[in-house]
PDB file of N, CA and C in Angstrom:
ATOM      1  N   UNK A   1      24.257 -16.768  65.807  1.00  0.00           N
ATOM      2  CA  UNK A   1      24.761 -18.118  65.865  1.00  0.00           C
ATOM      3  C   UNK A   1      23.821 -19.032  65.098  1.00  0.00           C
ATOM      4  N   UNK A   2      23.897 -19.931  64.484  1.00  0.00           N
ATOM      5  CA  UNK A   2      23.602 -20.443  63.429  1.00  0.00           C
ATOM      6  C   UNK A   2      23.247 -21.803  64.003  1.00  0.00           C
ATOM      7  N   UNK A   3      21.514 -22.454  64.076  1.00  0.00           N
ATOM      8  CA  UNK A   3      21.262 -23.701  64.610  1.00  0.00           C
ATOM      9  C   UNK A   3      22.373 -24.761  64.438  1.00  0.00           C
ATOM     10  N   UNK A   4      22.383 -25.544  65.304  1.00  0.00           N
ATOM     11  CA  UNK A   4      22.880 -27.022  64.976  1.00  0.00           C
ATOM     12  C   UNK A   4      22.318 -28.093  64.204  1.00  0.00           C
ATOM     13  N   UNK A   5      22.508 -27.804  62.502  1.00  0.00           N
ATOM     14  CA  UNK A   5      21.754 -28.647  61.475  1.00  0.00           C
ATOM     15  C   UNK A   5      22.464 -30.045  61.738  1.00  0.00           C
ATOM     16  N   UNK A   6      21.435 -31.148  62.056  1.00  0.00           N
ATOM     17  CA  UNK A   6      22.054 -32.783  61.729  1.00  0.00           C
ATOM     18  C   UNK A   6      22.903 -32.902  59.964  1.00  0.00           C
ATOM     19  N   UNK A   7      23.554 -32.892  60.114  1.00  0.00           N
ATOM     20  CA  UNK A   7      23.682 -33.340  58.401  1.00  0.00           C
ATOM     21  C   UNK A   7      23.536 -34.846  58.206  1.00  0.00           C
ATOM     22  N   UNK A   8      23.224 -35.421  57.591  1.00  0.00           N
ATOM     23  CA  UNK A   8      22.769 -36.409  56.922  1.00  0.00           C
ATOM     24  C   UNK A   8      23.543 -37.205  56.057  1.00  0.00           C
ATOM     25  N   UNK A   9      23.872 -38.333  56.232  1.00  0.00           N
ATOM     26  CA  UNK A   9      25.144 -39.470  55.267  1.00  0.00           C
ATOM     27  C   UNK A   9      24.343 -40.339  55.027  1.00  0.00           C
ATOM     28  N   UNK A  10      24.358 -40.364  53.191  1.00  0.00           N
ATOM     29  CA  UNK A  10      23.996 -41.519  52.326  1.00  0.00           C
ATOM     30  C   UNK A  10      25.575 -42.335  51.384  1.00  0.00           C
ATOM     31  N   UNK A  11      25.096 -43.786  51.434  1.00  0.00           N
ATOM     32  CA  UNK A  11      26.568 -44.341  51.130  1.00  0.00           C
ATOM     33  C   UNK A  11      25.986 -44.348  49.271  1.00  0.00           C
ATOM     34  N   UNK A  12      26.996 -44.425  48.381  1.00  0.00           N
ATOM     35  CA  UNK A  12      26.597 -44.603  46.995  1.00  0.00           C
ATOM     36  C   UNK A  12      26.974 -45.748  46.253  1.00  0.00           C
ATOM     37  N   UNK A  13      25.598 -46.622  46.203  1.00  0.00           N
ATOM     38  CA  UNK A  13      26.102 -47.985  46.001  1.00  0.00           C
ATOM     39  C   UNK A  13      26.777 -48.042  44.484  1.00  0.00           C
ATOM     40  N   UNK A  14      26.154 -46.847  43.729  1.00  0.00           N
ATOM     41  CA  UNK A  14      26.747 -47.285  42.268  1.00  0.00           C
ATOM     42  C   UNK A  14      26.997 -45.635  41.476  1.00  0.00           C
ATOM     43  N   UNK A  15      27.795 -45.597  40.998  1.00  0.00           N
ATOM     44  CA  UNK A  15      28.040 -44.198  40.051  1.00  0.00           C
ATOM     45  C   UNK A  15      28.200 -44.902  38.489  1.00  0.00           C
ATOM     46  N   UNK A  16      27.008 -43.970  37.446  1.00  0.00           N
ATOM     47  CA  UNK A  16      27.174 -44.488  36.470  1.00  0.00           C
ATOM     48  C   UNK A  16      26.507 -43.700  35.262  1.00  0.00           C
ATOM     49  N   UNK A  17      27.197 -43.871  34.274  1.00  0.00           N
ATOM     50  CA  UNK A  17      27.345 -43.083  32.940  1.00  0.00           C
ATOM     51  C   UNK A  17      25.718 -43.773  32.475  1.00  0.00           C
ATOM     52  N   UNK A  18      25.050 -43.132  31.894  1.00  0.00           N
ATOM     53  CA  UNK A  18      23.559 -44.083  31.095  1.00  0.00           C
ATOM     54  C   UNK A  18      24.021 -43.840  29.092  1.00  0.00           C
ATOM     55  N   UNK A  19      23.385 -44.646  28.514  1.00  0.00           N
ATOM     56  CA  UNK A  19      23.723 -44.076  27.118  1.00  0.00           C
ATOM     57  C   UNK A  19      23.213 -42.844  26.873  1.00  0.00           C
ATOM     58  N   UNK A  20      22.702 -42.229  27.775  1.00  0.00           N
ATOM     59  CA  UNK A  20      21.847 -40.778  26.847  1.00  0.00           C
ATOM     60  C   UNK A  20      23.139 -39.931  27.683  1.00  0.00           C
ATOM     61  N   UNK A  21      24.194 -39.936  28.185  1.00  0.00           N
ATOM     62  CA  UNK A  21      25.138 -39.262  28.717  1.00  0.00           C
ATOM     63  C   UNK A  21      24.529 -38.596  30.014  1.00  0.00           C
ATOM     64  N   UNK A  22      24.042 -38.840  31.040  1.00  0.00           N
ATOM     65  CA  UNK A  22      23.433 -38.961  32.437  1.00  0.00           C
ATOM     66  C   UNK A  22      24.330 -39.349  33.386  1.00  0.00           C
ATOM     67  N   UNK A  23      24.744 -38.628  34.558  1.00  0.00           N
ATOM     68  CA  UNK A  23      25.350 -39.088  35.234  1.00  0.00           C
ATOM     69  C   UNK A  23      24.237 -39.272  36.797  1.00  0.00           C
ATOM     70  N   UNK A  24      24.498 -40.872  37.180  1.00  0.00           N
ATOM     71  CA  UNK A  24      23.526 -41.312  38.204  1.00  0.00           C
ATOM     72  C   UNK A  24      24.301 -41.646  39.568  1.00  0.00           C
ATOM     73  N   UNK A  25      24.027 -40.988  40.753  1.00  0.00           N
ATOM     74  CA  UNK A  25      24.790 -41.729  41.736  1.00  0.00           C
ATOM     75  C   UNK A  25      23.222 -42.066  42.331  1.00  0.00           C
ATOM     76  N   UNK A  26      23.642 -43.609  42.359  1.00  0.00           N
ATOM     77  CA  UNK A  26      22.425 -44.449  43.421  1.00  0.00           C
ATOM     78  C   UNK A  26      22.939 -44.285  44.754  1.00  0.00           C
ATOM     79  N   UNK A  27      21.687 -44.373  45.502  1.00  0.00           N
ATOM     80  CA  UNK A  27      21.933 -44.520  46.986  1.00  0.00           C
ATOM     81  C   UNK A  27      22.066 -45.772  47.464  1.00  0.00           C
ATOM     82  N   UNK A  28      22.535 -46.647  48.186  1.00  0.00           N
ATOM     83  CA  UNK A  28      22.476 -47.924  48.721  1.00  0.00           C
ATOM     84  C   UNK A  28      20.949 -47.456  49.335  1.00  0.00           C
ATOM     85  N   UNK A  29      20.874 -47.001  50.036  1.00  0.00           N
ATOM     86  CA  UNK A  29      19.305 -47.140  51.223  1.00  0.00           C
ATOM     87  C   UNK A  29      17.931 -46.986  50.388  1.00  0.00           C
ATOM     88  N   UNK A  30      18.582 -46.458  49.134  1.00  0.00           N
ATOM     89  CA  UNK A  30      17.170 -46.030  48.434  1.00  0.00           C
ATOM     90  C   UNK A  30      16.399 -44.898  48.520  1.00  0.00           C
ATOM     91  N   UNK A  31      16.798 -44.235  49.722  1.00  0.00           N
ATOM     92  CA  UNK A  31      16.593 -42.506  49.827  1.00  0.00           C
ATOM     93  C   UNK A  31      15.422 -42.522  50.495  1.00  0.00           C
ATOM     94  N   UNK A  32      15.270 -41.311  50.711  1.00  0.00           N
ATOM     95  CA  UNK A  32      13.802 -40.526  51.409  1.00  0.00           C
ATOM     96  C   UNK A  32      13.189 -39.626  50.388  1.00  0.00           C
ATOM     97  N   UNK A  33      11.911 -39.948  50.659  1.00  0.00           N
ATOM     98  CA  UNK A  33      11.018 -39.234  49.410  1.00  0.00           C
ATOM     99  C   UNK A  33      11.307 -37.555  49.341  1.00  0.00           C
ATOM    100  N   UNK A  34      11.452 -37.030  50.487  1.00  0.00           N
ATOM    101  CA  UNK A  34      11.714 -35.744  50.175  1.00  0.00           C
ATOM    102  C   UNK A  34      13.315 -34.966  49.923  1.00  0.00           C
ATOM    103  N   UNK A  35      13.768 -36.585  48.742  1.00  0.00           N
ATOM    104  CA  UNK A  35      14.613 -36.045  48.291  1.00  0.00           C
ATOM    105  C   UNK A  35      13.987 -35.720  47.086  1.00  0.00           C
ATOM    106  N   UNK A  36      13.125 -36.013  46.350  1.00  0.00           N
ATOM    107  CA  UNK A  36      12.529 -35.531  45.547  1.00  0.00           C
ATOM    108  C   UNK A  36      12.456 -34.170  45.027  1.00  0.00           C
ATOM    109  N   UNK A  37      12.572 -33.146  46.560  1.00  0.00           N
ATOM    110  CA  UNK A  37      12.562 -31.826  46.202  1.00  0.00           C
ATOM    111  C   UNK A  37      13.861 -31.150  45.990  1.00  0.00           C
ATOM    112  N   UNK A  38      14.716 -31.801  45.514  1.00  0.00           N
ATOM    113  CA  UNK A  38      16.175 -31.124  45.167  1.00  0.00           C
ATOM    114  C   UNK A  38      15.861 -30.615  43.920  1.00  0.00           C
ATOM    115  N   UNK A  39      14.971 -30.572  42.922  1.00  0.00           N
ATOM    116  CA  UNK A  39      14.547 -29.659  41.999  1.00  0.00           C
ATOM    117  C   UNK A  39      14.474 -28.532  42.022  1.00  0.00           C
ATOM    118  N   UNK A  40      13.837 -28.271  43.225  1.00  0.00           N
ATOM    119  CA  UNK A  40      13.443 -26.486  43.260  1.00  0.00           C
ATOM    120  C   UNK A  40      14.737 -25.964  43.613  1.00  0.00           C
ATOM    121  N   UNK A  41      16.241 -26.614  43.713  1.00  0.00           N
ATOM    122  CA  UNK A  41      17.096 -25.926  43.851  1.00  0.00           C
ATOM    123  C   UNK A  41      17.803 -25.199  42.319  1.00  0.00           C
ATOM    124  N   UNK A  42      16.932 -25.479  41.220  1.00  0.00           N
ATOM    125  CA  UNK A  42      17.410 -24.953  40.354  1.00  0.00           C
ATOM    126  C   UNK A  42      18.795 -25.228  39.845  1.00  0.00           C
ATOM    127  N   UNK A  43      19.383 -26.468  40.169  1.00  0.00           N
ATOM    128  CA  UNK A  43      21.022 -27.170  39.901  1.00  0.00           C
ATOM    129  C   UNK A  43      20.947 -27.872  38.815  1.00  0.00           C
ATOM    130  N   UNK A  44      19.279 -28.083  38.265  1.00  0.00           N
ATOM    131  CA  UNK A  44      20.124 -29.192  37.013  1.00  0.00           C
ATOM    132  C   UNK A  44      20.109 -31.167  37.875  1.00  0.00           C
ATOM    133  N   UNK A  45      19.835 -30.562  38.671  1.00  0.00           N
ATOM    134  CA  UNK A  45      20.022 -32.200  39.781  1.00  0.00           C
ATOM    135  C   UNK A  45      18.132 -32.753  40.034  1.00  0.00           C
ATOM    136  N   UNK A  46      18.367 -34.162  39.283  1.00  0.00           N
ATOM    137  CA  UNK A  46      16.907 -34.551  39.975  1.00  0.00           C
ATOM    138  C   UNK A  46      17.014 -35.743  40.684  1.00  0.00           C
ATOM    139  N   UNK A  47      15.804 -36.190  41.442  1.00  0.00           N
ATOM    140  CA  UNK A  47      15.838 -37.583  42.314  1.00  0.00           C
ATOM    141  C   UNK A  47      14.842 -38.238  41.749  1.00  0.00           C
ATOM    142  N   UNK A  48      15.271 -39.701  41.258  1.00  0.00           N
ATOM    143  CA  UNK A  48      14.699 -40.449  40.295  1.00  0.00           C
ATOM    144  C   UNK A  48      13.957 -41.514  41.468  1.00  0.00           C
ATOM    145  N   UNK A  49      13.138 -41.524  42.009  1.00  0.00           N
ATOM    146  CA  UNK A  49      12.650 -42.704  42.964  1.00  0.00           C
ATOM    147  C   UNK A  49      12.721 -44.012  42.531  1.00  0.00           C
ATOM    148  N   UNK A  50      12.200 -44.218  41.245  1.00  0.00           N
ATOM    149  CA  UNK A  50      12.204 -45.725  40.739  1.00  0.00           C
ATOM    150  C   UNK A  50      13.864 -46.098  40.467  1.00  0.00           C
ATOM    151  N   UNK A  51      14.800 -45.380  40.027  1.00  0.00           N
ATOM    152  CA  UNK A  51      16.039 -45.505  40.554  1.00  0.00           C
ATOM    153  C   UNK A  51      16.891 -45.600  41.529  1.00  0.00           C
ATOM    154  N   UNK A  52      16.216 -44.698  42.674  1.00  0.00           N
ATOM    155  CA  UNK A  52      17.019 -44.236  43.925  1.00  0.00           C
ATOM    156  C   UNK A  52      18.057 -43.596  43.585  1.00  0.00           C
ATOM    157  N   UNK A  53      18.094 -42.646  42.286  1.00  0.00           N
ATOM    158  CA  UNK A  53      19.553 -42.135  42.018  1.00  0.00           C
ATOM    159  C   UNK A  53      19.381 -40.799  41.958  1.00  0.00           C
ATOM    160  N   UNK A  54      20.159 -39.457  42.098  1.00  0.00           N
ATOM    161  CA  UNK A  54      20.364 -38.558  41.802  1.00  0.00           C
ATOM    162  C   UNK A  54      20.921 -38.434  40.448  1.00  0.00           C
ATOM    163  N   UNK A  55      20.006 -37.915  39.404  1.00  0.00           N
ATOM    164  CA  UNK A  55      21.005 -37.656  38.048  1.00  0.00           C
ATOM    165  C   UNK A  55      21.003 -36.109  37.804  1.00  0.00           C
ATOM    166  N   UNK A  56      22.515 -35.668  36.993  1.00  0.00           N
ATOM    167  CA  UNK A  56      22.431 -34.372  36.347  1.00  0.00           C
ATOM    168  C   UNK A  56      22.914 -35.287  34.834  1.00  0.00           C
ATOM    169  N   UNK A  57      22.642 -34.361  34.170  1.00  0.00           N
ATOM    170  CA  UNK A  57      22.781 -34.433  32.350  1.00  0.00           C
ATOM    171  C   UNK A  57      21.481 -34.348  31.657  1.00  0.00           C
ATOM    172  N   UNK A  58      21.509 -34.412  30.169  1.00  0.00           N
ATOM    173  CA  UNK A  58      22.664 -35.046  29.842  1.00  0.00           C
ATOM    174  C   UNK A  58      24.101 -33.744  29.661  1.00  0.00           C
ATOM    175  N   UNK A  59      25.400 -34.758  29.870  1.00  0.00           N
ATOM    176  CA  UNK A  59      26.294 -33.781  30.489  1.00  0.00           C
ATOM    177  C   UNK A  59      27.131 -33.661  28.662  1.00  0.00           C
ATOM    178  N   UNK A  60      27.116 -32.176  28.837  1.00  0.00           N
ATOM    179  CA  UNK A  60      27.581 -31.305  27.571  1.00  0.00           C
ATOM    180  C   UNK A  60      29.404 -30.693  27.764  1.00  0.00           C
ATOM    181  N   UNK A  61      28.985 -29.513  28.724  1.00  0.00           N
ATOM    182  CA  UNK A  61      30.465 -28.961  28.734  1.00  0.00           C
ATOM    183  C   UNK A  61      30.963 -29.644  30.160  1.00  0.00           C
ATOM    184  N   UNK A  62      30.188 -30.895  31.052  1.00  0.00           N
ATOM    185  CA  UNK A  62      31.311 -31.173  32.548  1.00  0.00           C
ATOM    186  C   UNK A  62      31.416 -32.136  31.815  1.00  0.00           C
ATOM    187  N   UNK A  63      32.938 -32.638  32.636  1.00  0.00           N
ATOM    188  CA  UNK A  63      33.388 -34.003  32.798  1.00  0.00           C
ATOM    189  C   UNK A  63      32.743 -34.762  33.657  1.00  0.00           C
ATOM    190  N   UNK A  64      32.976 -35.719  33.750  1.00  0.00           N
ATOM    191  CA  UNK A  64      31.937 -36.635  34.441  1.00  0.00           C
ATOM    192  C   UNK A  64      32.250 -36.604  36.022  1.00  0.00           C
ATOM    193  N   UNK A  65      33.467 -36.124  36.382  1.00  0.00           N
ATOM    194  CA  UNK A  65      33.866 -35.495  37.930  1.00  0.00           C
ATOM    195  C   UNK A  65      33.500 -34.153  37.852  1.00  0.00           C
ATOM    196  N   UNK A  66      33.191 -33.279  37.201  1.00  0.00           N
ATOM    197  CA  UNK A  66      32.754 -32.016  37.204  1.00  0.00           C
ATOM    198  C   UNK A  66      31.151 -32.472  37.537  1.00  0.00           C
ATOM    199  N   UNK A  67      30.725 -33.028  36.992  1.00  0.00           N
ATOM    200  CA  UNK A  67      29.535 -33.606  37.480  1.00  0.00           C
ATOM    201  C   UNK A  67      28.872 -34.319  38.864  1.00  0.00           C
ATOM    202  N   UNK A  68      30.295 -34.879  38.701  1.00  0.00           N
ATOM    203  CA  UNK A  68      29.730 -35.696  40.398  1.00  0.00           C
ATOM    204  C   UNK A  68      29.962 -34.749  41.537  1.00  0.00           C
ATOM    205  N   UNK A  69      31.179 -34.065  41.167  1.00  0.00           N
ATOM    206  CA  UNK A  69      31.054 -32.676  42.688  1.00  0.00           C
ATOM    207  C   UNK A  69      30.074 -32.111  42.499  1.00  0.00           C
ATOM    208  N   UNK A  70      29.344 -31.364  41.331  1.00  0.00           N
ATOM    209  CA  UNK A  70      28.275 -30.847  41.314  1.00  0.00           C
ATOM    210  C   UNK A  70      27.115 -31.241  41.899  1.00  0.00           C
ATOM    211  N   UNK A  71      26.451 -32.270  41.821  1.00  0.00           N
ATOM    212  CA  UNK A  71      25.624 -33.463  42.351  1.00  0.00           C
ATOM    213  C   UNK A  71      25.955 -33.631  44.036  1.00  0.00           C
ATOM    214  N   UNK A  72      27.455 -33.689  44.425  1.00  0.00           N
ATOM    215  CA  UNK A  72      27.705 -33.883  45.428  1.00  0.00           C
ATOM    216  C   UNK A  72      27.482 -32.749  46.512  1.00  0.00           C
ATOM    217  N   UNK A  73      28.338 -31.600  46.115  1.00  0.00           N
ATOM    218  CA  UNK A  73      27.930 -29.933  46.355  1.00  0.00           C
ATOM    219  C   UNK A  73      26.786 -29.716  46.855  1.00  0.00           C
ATOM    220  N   UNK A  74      26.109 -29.734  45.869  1.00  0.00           N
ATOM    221  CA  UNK A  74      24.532 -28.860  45.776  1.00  0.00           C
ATOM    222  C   UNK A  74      23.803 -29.661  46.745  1.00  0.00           C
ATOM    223  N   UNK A  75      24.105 -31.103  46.460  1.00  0.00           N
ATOM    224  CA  UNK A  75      23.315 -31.896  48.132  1.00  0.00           C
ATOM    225  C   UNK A  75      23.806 -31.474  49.288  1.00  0.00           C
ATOM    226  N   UNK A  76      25.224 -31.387  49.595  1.00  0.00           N
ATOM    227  CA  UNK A  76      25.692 -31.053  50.892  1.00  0.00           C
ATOM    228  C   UNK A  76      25.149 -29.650  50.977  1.00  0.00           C
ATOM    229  N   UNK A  77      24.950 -29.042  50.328  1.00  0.00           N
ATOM    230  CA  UNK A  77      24.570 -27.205  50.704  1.00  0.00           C
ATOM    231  C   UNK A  77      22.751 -27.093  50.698  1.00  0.00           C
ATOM    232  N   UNK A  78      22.210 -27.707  49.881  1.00  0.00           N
ATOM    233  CA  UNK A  78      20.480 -27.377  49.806  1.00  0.00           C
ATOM    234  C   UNK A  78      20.279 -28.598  50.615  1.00  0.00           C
ATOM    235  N   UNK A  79      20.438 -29.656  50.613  1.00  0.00           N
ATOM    236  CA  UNK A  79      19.938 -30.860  51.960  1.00  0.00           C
ATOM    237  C   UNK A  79      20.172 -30.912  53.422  1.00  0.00           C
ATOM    238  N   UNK A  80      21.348 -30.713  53.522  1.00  0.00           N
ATOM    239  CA  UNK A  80      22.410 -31.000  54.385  1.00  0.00           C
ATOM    240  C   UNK A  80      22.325 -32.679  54.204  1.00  0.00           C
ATOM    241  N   UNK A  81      23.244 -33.138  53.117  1.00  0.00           N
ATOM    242  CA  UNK A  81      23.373 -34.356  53.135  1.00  0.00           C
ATOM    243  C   UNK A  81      24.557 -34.611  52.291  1.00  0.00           C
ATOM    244  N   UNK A  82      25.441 -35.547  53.123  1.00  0.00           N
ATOM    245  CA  UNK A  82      26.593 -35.829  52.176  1.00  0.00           C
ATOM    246  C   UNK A  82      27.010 -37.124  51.570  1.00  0.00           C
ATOM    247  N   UNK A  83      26.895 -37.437  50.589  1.00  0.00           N
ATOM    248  CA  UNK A  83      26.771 -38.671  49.349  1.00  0.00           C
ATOM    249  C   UNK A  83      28.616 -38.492  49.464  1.00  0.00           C
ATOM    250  N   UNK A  84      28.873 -40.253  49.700  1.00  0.00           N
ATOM    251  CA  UNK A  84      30.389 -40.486  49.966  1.00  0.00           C
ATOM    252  C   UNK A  84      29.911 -41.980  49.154  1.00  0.00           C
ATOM    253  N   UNK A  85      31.213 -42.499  48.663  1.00  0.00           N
ATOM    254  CA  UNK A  85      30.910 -44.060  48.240  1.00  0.00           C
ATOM    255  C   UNK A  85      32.096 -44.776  48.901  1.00  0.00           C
ATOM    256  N   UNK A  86      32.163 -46.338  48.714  1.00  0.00           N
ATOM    257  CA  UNK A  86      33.147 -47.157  49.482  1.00  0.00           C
ATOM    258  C   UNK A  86      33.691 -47.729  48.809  1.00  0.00           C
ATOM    259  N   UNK A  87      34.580 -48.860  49.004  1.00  0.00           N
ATOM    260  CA  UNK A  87      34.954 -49.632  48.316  1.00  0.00           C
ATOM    261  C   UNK A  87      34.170 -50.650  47.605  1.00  0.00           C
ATOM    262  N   UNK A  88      32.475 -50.285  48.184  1.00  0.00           N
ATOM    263  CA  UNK A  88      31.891 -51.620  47.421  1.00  0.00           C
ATOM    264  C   UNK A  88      31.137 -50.626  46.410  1.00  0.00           C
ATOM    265  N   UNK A  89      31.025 -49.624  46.282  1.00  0.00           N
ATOM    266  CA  UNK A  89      30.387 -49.060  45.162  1.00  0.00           C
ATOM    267  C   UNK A  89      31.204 -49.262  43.689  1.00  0.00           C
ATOM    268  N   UNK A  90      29.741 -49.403  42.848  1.00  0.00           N
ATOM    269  CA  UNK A  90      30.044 -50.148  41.221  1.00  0.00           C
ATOM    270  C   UNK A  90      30.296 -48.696  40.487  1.00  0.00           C
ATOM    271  N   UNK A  91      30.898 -48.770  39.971  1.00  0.00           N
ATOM    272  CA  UNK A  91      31.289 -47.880  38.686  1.00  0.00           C
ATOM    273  C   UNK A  91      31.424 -48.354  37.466  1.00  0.00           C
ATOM    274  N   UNK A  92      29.834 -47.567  36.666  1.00  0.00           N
ATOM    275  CA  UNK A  92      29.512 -48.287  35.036  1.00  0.00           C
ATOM    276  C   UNK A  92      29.662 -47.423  34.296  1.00  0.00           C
ATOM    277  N   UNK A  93      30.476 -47.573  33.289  1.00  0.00           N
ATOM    278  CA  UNK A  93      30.457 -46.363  32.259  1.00  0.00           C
ATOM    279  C   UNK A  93      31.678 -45.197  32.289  1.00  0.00           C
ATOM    280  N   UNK A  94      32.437 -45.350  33.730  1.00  0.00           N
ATOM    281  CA  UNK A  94      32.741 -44.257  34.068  1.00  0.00           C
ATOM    282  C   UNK A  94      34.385 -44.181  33.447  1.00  0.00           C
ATOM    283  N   UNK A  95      34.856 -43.251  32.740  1.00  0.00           N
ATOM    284  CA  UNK A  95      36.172 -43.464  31.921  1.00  0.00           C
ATOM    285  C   UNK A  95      37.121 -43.831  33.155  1.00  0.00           C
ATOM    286  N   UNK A  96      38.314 -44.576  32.647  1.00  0.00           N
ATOM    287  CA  UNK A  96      39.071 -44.812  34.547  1.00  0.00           C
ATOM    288  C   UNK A  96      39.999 -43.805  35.043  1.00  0.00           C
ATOM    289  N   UNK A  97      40.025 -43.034  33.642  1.00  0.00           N
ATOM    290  CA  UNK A  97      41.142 -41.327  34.529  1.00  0.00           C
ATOM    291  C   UNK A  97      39.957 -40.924  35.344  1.00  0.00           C
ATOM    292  N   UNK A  98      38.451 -40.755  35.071  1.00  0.00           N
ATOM    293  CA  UNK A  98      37.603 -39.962  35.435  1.00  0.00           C
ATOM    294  C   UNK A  98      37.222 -40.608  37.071  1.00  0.00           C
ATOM    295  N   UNK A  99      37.222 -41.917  37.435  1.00  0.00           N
ATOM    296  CA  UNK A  99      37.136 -42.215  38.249  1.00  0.00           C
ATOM    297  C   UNK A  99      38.502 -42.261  38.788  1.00  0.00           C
ATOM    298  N   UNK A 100      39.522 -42.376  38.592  1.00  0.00           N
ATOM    299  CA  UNK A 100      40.640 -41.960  39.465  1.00  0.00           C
ATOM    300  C   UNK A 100      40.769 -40.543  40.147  1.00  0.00           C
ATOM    301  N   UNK A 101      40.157 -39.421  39.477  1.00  0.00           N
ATOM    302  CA  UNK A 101      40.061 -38.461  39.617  1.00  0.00           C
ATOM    303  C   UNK A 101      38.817 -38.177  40.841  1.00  0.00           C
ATOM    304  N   UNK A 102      38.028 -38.745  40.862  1.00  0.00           N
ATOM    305  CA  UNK A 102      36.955 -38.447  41.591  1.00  0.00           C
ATOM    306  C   UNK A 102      37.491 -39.472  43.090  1.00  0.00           C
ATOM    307  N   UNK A 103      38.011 -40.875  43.204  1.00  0.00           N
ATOM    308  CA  UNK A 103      38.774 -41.573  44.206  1.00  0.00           C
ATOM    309  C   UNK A 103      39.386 -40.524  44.877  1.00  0.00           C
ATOM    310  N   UNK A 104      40.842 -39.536  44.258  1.00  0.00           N
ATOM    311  CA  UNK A 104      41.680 -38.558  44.550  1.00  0.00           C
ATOM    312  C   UNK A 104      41.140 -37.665  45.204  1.00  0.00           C
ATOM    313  N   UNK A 105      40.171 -36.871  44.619  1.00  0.00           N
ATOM    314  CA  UNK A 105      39.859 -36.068  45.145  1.00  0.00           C
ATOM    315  C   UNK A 105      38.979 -36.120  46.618  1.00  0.00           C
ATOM    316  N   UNK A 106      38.365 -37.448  46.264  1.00  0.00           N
ATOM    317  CA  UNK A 106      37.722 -37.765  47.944  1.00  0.00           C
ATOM    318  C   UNK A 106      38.427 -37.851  48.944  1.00  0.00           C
ATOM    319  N   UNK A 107      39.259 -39.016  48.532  1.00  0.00           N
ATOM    320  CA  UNK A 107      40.597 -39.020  49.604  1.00  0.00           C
ATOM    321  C   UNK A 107      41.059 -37.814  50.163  1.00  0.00           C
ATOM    322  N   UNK A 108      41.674 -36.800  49.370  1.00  0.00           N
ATOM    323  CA  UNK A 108      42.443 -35.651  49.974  1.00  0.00           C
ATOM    324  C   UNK A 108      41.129 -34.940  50.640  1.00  0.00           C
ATOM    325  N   UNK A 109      39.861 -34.558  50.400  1.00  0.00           N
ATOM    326  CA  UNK A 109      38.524 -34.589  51.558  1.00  0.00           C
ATOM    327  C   UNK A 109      38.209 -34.708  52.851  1.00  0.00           C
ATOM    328  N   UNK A 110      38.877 -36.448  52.900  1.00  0.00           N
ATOM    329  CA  UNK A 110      38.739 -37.087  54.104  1.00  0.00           C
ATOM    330  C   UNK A 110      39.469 -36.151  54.902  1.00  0.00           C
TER     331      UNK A 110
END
């Protein structure tokens, strides 16, 4: 039988494209330092402190929702933490099929 892990909810104040093709989801809270160690999971995913953001890229063969499940994934499975955004999270950069697509797919989630 398998402990009872807390999992952990961070809200995402902003999802956003950078010019070097980076995809960033900020945390509203600003995070905990030992998110830092999502590196050693070997995903391609780092935690930027002076940002508070999780970035993967720069992104080559994902779409920019291939990206954010990825990012999203690999936290819920190596953290136990699950990155959800609201209606007040900003979206910069992000094409608007690509964010319709990523809305959709949360929804059907819930």
């Amino acid at each position: 039988m398998k402990a009872n892990v807390k999992v952990r909810t961070e809200t995402i104040s902003e999802i956003k494209l950078n010019s070097n093709n980076e995809l960033h989801l900020v945390l509203e809270s600003g995070g905990r330092p030992d998110y830092q160690y999502i590196y050693r999971t070997a995903t391609g995913i780092s935690w930027l402190s002076d940002s508070t953001s999780f970035k993967v890229g720069p992104l080559r063969d994902w779409s920019v929702e291939e990206a954010y499940r990825h990012i999203v994934n690999s936290v819920a499975q190596t953290m136990n933490l699950q990155l959800s955004f609201s209606s007040e999270t900003a979206w910069h950069n992000i094409p608007e099929e690509e964010q319709r697509a990523i809305e959709r797919k949360n929804s059907n989630q819930s």
